[in-house]
Protein backbone atom coordinates (compact mmCIF):
# COMPACT_ATOMS: atom_id res chain seq x y z
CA UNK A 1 0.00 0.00 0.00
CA UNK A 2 1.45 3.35 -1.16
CA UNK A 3 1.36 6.22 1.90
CA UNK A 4 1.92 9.80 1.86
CA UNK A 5 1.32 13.00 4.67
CA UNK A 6 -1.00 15.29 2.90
CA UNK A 7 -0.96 18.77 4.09
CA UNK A 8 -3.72 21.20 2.82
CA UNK A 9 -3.53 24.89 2.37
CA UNK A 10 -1.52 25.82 5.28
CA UNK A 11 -1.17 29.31 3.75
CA UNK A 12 -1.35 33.10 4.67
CA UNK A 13 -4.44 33.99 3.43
CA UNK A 14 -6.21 30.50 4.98
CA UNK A 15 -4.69 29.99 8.63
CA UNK A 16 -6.28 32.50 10.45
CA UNK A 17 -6.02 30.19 13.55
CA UNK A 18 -3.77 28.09 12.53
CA UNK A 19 -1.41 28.75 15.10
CA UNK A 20 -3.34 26.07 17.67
CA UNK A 21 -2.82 23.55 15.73
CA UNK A 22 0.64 24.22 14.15
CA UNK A 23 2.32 22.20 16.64
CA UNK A 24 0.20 19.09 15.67
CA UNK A 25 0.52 19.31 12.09
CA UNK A 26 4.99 19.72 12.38
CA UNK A 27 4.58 16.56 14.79
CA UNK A 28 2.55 14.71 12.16
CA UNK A 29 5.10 15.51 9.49
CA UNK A 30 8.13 14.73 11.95
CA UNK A 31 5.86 11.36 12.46
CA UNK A 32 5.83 11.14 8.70
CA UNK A 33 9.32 11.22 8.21
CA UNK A 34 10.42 8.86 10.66
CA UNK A 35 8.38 6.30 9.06
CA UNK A 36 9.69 7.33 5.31
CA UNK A 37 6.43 8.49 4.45
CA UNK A 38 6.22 11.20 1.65
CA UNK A 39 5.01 14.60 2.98
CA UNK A 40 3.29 16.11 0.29
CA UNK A 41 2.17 20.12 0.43
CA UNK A 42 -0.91 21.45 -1.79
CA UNK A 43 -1.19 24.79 -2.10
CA UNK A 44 -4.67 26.90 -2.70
CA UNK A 45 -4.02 29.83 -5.51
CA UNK A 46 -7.17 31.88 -6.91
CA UNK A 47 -7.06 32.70 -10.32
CA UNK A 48 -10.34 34.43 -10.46
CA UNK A 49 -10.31 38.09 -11.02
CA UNK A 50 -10.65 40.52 -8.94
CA UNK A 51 -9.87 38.34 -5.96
CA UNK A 52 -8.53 39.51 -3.32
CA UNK A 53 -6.99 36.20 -1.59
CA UNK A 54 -4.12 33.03 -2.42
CA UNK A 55 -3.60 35.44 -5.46
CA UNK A 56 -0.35 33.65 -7.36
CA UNK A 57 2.94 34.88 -6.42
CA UNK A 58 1.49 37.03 -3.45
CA UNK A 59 2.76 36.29 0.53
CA UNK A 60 -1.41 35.24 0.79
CA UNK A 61 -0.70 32.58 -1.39
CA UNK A 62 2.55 31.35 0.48
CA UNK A 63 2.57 28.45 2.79
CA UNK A 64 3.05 29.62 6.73
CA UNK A 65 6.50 30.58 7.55
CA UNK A 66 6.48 28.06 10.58
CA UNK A 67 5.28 24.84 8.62
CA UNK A 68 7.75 22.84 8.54
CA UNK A 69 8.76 22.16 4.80
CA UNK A 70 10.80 18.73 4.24
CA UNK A 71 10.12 18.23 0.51
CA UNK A 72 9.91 19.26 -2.84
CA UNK A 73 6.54 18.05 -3.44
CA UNK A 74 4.67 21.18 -3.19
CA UNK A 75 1.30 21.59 -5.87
């Protein structure tokens, strides 16, 4: 069976509380590791005009500066 950490949208514009659960999510992905399981990051990004949120290439559309990032695999 193929396994792999999937972490949603832990951006700017989307975590307004994120910061409760921060702490859970890094352990997860420190869990994740341990085992050799792929941590995989998807990233929300509104193409719709006029929006005013996850706009491409914007710090909204950036995943939290105290995730913690251990891969390459970011969509």
């Amino acid at each position: 069976m193929n396994k792999a950490l999937i972490v949603i949208d832990i951006q700017n514009d989307i975590t307004k509380n994120y910061k409760e659960i921060i702490d859970n999510i890094n352990s997860a992905i420190d869990w994740a590791v341990a085992h050799e399981i792929p941590v995989v990051y998807i990233r929300h990004e509104n193409l719709s005009q006029g929006t005013r949120t996850f706009k491409p290439n914007t710090r909204g559309s950036e995943l939290a500066c105290d995730l913690k990032i251990v891969s390459d695999c970011i969509f």
